[in-house]
Protein backbone atom coordinates (compact mmCIF):
# COMPACT_ATOMS: atom_id res chain seq x y z
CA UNK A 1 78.36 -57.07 -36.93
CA UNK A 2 76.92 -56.73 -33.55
CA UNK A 3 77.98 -54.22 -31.28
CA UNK A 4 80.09 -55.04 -28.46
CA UNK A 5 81.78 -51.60 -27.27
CA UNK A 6 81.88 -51.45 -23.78
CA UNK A 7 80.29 -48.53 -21.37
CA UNK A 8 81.88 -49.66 -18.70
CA UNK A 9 79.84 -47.02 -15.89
CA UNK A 10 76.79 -48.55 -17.11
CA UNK A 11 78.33 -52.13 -17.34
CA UNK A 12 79.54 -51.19 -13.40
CA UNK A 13 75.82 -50.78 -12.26
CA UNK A 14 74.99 -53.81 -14.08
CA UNK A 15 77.73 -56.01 -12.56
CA UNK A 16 76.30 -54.94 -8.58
CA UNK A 17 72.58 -55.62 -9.73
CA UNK A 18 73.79 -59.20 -10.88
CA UNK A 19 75.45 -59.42 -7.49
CA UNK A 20 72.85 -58.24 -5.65
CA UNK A 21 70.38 -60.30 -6.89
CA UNK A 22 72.63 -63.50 -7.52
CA UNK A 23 72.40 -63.42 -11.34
CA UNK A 24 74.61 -65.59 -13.26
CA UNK A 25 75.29 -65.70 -16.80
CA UNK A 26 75.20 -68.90 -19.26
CA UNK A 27 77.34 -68.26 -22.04
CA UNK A 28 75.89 -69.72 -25.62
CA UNK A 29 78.81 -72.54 -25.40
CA UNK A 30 77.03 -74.11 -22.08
CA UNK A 31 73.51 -73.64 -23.72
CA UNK A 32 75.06 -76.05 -26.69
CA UNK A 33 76.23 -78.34 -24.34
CA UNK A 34 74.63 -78.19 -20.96
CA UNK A 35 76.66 -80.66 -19.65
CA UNK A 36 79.73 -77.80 -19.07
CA UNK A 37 76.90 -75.93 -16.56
CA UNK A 38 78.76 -76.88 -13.53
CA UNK A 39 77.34 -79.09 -10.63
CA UNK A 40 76.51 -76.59 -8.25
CA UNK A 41 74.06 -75.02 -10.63
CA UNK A 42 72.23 -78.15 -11.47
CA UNK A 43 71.94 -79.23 -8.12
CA UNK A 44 69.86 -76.04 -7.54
CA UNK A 45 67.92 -76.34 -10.56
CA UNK A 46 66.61 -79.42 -9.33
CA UNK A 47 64.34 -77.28 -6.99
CA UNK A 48 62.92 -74.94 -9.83
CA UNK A 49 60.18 -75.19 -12.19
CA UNK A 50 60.67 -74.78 -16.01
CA UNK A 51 58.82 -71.40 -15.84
CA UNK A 52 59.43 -69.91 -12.68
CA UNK A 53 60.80 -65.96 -12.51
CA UNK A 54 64.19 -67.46 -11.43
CA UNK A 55 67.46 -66.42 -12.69
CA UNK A 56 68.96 -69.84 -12.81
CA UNK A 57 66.27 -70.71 -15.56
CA UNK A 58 68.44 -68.74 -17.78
CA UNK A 59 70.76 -72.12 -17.77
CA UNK A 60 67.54 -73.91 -18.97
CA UNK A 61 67.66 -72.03 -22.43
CA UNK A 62 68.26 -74.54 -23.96
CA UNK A 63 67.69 -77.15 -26.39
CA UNK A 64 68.34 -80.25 -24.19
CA UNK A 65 66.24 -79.62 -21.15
CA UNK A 66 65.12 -82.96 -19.40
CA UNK A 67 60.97 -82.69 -20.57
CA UNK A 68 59.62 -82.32 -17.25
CA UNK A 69 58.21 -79.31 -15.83
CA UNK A 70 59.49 -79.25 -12.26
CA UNK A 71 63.09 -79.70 -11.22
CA UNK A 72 64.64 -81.43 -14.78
CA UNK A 73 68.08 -81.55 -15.71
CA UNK A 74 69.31 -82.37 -19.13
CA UNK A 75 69.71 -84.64 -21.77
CA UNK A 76 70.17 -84.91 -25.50
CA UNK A 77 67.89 -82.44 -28.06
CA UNK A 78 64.42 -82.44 -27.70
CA UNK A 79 63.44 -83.55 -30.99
CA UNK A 80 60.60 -85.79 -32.62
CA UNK A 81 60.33 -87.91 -36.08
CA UNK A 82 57.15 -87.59 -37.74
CA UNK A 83 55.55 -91.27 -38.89
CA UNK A 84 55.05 -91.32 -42.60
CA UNK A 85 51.11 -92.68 -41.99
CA UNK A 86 50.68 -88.95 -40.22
CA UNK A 87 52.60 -87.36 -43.16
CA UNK A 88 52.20 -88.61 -45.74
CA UNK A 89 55.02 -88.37 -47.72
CA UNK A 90 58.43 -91.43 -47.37
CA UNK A 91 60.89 -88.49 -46.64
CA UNK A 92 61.96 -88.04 -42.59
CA UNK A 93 60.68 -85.27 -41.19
CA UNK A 94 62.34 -84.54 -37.98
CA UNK A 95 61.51 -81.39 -35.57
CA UNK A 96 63.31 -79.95 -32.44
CA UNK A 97 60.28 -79.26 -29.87
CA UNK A 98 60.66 -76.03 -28.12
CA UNK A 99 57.60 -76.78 -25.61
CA UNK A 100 60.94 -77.51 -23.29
CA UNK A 101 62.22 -73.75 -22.71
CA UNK A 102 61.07 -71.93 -20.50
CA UNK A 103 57.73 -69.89 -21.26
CA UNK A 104 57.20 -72.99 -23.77
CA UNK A 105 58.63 -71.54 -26.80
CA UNK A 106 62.02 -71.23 -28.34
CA UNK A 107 61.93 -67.63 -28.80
CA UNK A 108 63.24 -66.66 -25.20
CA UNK A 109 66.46 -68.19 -27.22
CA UNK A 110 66.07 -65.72 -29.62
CA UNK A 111 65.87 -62.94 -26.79
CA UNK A 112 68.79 -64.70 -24.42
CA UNK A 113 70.50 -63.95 -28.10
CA UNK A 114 69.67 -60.11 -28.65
CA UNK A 115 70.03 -59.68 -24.88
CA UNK A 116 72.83 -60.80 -23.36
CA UNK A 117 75.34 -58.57 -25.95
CA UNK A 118 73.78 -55.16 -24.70
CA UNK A 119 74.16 -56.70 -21.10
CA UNK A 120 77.75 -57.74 -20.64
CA UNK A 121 78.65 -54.46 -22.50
CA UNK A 122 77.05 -52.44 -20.73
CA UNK A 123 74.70 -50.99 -23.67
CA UNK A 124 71.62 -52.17 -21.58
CA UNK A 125 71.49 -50.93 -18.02
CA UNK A 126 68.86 -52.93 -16.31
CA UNK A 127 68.90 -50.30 -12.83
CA UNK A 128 67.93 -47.33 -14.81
CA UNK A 129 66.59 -48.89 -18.30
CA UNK A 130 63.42 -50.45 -19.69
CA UNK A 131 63.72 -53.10 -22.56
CA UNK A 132 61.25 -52.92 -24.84
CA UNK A 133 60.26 -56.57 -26.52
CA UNK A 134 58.46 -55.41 -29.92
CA UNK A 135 56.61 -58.78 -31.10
CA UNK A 136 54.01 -61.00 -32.67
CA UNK A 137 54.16 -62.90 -29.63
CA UNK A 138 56.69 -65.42 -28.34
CA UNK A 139 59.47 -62.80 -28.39
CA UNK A 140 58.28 -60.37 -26.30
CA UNK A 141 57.11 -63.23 -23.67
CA UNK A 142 60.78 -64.50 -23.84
CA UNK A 143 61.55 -60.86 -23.23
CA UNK A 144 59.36 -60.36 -20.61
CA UNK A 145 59.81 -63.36 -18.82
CA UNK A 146 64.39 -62.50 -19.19
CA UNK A 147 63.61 -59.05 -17.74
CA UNK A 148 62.09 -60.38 -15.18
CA UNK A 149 64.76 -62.88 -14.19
CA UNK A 150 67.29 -59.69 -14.40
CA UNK A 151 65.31 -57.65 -12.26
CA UNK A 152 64.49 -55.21 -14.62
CA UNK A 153 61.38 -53.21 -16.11
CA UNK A 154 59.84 -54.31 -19.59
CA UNK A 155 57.68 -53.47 -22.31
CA UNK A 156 55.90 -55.87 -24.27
CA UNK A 157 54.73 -54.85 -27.60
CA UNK A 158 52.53 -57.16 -29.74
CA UNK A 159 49.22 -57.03 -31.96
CA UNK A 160 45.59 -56.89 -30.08
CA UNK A 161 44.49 -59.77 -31.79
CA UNK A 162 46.80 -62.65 -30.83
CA UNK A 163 45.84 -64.90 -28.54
CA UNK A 164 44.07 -64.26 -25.24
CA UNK A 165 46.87 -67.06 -23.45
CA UNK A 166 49.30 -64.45 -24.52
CA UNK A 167 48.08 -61.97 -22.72
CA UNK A 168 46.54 -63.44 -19.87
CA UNK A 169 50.81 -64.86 -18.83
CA UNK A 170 52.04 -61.31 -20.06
CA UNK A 171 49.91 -59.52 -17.08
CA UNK A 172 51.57 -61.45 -14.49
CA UNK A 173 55.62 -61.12 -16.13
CA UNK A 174 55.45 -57.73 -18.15
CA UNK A 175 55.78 -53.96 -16.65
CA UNK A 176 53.98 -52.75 -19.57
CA UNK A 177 51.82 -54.07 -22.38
CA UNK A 178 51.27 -52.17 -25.61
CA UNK A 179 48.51 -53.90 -28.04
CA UNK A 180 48.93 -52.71 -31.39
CA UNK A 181 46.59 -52.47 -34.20
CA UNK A 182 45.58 -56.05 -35.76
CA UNK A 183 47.03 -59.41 -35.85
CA UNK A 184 50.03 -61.43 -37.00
CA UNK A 185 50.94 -59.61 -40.49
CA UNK A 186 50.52 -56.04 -39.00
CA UNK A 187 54.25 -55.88 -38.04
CA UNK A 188 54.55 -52.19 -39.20
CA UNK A 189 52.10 -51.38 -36.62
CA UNK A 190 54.53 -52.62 -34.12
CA UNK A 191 57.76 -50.67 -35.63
CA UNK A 192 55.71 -47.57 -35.88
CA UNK A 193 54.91 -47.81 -31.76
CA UNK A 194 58.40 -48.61 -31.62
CA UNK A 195 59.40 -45.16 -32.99
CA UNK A 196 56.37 -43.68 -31.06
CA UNK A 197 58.62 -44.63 -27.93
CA UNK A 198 61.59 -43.63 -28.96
CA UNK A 199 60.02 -40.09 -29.33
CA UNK A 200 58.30 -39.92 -26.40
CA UNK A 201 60.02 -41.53 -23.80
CA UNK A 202 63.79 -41.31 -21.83
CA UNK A 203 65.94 -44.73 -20.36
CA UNK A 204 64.83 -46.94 -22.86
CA UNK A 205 66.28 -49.77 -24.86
CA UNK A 206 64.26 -51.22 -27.88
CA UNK A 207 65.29 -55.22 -28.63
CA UNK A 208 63.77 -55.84 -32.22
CA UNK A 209 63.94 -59.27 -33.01
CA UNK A 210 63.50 -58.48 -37.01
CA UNK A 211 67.16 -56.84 -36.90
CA UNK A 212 69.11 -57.74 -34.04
CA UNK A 213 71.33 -59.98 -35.34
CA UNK A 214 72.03 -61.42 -31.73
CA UNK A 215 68.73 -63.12 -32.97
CA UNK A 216 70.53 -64.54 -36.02
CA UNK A 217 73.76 -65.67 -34.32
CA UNK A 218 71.90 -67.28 -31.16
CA UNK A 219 70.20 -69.79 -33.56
CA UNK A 220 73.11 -70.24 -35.81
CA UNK A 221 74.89 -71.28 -32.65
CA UNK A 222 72.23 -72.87 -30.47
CA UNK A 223 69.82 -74.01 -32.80
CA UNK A 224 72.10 -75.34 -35.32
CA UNK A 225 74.42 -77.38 -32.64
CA UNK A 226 71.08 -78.78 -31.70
CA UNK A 227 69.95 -79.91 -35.25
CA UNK A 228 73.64 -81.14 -36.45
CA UNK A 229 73.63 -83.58 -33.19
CA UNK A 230 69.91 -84.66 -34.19
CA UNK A 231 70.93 -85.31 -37.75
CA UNK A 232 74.24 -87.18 -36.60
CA UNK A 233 72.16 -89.64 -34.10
CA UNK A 234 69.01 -90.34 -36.68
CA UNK A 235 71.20 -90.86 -39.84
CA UNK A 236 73.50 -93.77 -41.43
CA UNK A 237 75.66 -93.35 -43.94
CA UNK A 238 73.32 -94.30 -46.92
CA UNK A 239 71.00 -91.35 -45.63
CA UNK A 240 70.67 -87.56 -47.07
CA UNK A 241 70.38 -84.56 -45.29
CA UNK A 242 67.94 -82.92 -47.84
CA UNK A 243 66.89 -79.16 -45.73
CA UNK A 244 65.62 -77.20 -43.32
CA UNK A 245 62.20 -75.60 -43.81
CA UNK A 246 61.18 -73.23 -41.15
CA UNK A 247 58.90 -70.26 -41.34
CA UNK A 248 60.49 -66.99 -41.82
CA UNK A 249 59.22 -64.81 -38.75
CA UNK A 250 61.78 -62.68 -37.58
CA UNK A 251 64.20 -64.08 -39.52
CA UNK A 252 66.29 -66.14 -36.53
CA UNK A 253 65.67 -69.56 -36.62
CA UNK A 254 65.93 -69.54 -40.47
CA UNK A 255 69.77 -69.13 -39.55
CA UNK A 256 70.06 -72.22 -38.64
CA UNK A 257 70.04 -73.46 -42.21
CA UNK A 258 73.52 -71.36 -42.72
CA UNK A 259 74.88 -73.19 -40.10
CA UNK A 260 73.63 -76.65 -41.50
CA UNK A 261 74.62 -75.79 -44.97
CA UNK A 262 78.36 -75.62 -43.95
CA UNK A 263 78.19 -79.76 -43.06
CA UNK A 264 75.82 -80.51 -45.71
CA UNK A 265 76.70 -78.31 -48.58
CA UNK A 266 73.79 -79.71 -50.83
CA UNK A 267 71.21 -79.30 -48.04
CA UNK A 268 68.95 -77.06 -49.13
CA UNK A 269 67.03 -73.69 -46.70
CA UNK A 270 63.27 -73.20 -47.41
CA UNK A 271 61.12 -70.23 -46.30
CA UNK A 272 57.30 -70.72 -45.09
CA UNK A 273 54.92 -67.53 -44.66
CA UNK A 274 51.41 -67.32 -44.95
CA UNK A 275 49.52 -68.20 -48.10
CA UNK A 276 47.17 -65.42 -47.13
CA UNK A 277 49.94 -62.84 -47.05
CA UNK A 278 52.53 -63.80 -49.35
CA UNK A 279 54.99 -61.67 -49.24
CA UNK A 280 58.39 -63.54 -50.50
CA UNK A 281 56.63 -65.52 -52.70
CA UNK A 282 54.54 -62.67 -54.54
CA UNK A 283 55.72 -59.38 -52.92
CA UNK A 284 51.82 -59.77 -51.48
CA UNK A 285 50.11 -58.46 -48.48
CA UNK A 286 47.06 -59.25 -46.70
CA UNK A 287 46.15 -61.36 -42.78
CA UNK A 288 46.52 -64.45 -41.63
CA UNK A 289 46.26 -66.87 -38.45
CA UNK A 290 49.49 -68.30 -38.00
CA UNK A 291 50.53 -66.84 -35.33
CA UNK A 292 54.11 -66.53 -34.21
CA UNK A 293 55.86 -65.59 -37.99
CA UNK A 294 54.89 -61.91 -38.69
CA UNK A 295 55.26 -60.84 -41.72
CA UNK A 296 54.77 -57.98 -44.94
CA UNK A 297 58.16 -56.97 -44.93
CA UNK A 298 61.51 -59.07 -44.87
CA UNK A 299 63.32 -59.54 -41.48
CA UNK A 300 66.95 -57.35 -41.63
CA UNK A 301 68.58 -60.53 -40.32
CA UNK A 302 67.02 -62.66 -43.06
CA UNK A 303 70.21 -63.79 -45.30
CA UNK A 304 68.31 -64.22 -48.00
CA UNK A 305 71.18 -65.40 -50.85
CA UNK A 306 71.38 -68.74 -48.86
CA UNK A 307 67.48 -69.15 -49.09
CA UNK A 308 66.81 -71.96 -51.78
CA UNK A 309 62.68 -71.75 -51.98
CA UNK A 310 59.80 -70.03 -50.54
CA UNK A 311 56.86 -72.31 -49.29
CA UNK A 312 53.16 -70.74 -48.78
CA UNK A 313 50.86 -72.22 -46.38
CA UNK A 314 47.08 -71.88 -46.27
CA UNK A 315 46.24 -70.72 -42.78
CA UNK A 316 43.01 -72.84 -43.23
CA UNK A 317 44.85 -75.66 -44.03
CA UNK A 318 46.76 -74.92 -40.50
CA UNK A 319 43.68 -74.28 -38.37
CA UNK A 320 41.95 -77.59 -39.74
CA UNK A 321 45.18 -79.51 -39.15
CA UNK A 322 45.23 -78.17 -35.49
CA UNK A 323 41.79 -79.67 -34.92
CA UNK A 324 42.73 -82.36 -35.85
CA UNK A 325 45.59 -83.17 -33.83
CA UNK A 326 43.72 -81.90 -30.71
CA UNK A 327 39.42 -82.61 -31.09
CA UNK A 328 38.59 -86.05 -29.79
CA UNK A 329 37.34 -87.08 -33.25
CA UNK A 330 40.38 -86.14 -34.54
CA UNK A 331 42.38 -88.12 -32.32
CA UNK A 332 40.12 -91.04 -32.67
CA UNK A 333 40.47 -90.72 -36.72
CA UNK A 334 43.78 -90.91 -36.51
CA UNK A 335 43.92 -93.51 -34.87
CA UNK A 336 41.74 -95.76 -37.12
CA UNK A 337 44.79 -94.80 -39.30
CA UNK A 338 47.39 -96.87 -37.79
CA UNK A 339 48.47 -93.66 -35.62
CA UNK A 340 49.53 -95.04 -32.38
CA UNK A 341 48.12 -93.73 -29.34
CA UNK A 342 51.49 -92.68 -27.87
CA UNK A 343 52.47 -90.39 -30.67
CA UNK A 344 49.18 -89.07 -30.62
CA UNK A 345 49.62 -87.78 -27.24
CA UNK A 346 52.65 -85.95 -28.18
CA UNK A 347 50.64 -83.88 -31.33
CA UNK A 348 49.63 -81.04 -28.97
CA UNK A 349 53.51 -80.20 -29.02
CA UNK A 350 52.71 -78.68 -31.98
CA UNK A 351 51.49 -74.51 -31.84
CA UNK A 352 49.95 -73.23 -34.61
CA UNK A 353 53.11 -72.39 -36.31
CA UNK A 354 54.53 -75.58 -35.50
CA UNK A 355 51.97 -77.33 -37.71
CA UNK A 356 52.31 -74.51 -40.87
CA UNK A 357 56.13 -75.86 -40.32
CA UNK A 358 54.88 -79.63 -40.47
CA UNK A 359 52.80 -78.83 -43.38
CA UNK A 360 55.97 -76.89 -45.40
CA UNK A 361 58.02 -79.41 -44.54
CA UNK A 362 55.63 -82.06 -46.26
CA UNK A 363 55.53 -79.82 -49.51
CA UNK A 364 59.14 -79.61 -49.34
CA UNK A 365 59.47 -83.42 -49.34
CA UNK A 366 57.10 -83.56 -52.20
CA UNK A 367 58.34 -81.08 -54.54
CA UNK A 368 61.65 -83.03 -54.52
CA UNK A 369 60.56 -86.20 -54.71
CA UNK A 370 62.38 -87.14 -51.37
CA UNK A 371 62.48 -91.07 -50.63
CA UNK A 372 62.59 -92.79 -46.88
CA UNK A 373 66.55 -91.84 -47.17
CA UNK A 374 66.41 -88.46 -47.04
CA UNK A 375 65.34 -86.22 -43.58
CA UNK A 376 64.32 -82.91 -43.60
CA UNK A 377 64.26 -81.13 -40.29
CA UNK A 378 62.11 -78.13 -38.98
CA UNK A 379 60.98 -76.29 -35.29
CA UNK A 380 57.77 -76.97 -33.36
CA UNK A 381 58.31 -73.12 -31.92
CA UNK A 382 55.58 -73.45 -29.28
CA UNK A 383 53.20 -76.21 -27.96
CA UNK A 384 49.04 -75.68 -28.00
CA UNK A 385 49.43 -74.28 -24.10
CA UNK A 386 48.82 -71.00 -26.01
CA UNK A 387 46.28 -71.71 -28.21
CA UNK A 388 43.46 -73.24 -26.50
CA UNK A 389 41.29 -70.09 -26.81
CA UNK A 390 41.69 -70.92 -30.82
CA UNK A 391 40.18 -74.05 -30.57
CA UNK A 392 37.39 -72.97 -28.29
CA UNK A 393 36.63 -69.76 -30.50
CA UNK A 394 36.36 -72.63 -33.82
CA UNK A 395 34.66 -75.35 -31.59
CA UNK A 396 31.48 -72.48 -31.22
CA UNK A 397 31.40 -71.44 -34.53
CA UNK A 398 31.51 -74.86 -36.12
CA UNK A 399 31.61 -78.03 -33.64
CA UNK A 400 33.98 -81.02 -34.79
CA UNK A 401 33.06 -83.74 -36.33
CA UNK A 402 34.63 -87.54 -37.73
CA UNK A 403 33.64 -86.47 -41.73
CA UNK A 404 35.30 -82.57 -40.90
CA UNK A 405 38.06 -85.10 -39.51
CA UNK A 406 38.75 -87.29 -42.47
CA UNK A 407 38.65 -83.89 -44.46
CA UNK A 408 41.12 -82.26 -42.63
CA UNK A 409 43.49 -85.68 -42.37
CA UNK A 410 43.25 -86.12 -46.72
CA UNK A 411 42.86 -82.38 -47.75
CA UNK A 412 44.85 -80.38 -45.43
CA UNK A 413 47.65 -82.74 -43.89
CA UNK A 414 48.54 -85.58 -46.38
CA UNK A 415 46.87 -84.04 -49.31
CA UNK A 416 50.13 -80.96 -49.30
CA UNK A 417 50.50 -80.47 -53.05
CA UNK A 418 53.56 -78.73 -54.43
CA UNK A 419 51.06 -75.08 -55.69
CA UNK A 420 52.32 -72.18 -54.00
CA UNK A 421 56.08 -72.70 -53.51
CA UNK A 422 59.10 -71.36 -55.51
CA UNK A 423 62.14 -72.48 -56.37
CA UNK A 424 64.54 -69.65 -56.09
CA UNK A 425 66.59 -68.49 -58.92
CA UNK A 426 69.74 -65.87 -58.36
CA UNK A 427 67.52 -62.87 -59.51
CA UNK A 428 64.15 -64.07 -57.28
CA UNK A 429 66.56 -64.28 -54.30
CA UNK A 430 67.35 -60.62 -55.41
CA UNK A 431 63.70 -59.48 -56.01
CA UNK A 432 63.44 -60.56 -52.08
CA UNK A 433 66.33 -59.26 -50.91
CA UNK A 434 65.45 -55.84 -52.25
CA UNK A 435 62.29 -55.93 -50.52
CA UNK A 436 64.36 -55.10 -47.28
CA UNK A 437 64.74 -51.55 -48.92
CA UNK A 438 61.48 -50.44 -48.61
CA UNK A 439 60.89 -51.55 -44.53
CA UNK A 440 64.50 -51.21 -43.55
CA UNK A 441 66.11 -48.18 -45.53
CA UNK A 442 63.36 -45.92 -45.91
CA UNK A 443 60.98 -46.80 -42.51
CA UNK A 444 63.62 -47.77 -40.18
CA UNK A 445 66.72 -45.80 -41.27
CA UNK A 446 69.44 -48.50 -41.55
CA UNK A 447 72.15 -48.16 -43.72
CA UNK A 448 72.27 -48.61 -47.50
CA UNK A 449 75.83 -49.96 -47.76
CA UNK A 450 74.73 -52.50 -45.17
CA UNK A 451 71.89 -53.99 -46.88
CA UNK A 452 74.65 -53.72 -50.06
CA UNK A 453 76.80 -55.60 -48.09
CA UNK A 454 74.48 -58.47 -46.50
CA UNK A 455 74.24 -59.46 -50.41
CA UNK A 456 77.46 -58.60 -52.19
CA UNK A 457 79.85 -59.16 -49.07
CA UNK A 458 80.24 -63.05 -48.14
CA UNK A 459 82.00 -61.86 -45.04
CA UNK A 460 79.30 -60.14 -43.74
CA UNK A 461 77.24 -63.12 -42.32
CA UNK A 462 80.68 -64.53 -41.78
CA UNK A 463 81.70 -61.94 -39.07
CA UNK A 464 78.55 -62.14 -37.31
CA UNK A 465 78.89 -66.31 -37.38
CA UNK A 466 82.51 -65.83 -35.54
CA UNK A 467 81.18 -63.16 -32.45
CA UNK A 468 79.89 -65.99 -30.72
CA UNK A 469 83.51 -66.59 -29.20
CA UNK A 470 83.81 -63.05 -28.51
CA UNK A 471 80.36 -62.79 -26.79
CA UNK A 472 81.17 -65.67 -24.47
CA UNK A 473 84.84 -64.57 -23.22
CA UNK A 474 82.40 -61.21 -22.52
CA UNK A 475 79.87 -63.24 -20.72
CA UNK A 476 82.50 -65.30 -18.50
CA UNK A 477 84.45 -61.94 -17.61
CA UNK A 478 81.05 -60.37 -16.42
CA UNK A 479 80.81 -63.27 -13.85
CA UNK A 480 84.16 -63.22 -13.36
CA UNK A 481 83.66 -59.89 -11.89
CA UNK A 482 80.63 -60.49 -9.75
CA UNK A 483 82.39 -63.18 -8.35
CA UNK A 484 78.53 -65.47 -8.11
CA UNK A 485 80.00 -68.31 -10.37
CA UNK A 486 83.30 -68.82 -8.75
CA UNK A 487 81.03 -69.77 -5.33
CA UNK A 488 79.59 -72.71 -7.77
């Protein structure tokens, strides 16, 4: 369960800062449905851009932002269907697009979720505390970028090897950055500097995506409103609602299949990692390049007995695909295909694990044999705005070419086989809950009844489903008492 004792002296400070510095809360149930943020709010946002350090952006997390990048309102989920000729395969595949939030990816959802609890309880004290946004990336610029709008100091941990974009917008939001050791699969690295911290310095407070399950329930919430209202709109009654297949990374947006499952019981919830690092599939280790899903351990907020299969993609597979989509002889290639030129401006929606989503979500479709009635939804997490140093750093070592494209098209997009995926027994969904053990029990001292409980106890992702009520009565008696949202 998350924690939502009050310390009401530090929930006092927080209450004047808000007030102060005219910051309003959205509760979760007005991020579902923007359409309750009331008039005076949209008005003003009509004046702000999508990414600006300005605290009524925090109504713009959300999955129904108008796709503009200057002074939108909002409309229905931003979501795309995939055309079977880019594919491959007759099954649907549809994707929410999360270039739409602000800072271009979905995860400042994920940190609006682990957040906003500490906030309106007063467990995080923004006047006298730091929050510290341990990451592979997206988080900790969500984090960031939040902190900012609260007028508070931050921390952004995340590996030295992601991507220079990553960097280059975390200079200008964070207080503090903190490179780690390696890239995308060296998430130990970051939970060791996250101890480090703890040790060694006073005031502050450490959000970690892989366990807060603020993380879980704002995508169970969020997130799976958003793909149940997709799902409603694209399908007739002859259609099938066949699963969600998302990769894991800190375990969050996975939720969403939970939340899916309880309309469409037979839906099924696949997990996507890294080929090179396969860690559910094979209890394996090793690096990758898809940045944005960390990995070699199992998130704490994973709920692994609900998880159906685990899907490996080949990074190289991902990185060709991503050319692709976004080289000129790519775009031409496709094009010769019967790929019309409008869709093909929307492929650089895709990030880099955007497309190792794409490409699960074709094996998926595959392995069951799925027909032009059945739809199987995923996440495009982040758009190519942070990955054009990728394609510059592959363009010098090896420029692109039509024959590389008609490779990449046959081999790595449409030619998805069903190797290296897993259909989950009981005991295999054991094997990878167990793995939590060794990261979560032993490294990161959690509880042993808990992690007990999270399999044996169906109540236990229950309770956490049914705070979101709680969390919002929390959120509207925090504005109630700075008095900001009654002037709307």
């Amino acid at each position: 369960m998350i924690n939502l004792g009050i310390n009401e002296m530090q929930l006092a400070r927080t209450v004047d800062r808000a007030r102060e510095k005219n910051i309003i809360i959205p509760p979760m149930s007005w991020q579902k449905n923007p359409q309750l943020i009331p008039e005076g709010i949209k008005e003003k946002l009509r004046n702000v851009e999508l990414w600006a350090l300005d605290s009524l952006n925090m109504f713009r997390i959300t999955w129904k932002n108008e796709p503009k990048k200057f002074g939108g309102g909002f409309g229905p989920v931003n979501a795309i269907e995939l055309p079977p000729e880019l594919t491959g395969v007759n099954a649907r595949i549809i994707a929410l697009v999360g270039k739409w939030f602000p800072t271009g990816a979905h995860k400042v959802g994920a940190a609006y979720g682990c957040l906003i609890p500490r906030l309106v309880t007063g467990q995080f004290d923004p006047t006298t505390q730091k929050a510290v946004w341990p990451s592979t990336g997206n988080y900790c610029r969500g984090g960031a970028y939040e902190s900012a709008l609260l007028a508070c100091e931050s921390i952004a941990i995340l590996p030295e090897g992601m991507s220079r974009e990553r960097f280059d917008w975390l200079a200008q939001i964070a207080g503090e950055i903190i490179p780690t050791p390696g890239t995308e699969s060296n998430v130990k690295e970051i939970f060791d500097k996250c101890w480090e911290l703890r040790q060694t310095r006073d005031n502050i407070v450490i959000f970690n995506q892989f366990e807060e399950q603020g993380n879980y329930l704002w995508h169970y919430e969020v997130t799976g409103s958003a793909m149940l209202e997709v799902l409603a709109q694209a399908m007739d009654s002859k259609d099938r609602f066949a699963g969600l297949v998302v990769t894991t990374g800190s375990g969050g947006t996975i939720a969403t299949g939970d939340r899916l499952k309880q309309t469409y019981p037979h839906s099924k919830i696949a997990a996507g990692e890294a080929l090179q690092c396969p860690t559910l599939l094979n209890n394996g280790f090793g690096a990758h390049r898809l940045e944005g899903i960390g990995d070699k351990h199992v998130p704490w907020i994973h709920n692994v007995r609900n998880t159906d299969m685990v899907i490996a993609i080949d990074d190289n597979d991902t990185m060709g695909v991503m050319r692709l989509f976004n080289e000129p002889e790519g775009k031409e290639y496709l094009q010769s295909l019967g790929v019309t030129s409008e869709f093909i401006e929307k492929l650089p929606l895709l990030g880099v694990s955007s497309i190792a989503n794409l490409l699960g979500a074709i094996k998926f479709a595959r392995y069951y044999e799925l027909s032009d009635k059945d739809v199987v939804m995923t996440v495009f997490t982040d758009s190519m705005e942070m990955y054009g140093s990728r394609l510059e750093e592959l363009a010098a070592d090896n420029p692109y070419t039509p024959v590389q494209a008609a490779v990449d098209y046959h081999h790595s997009l449409v030619g998805q086989g069903t190797d290296n995926l897993l259909e989950l027994s009981y005991l295999q969904r054991k094997r990878i809950h167990n793995l939590k053990y060794y990261t979560w029990i032993e490294q990161q001292q959690r509880e042993l009844d808990e992690l007990n409980a999270q399999w044996y106890d169906e109540s236990y992702w229950e309770g956490i489903q049914k705070q979101a009520s709680e969390i919002d009565r929390l959120v509207s008696d925090f504005n109630k008492r700075t008095g900001l949202l009654a002037k709307m």
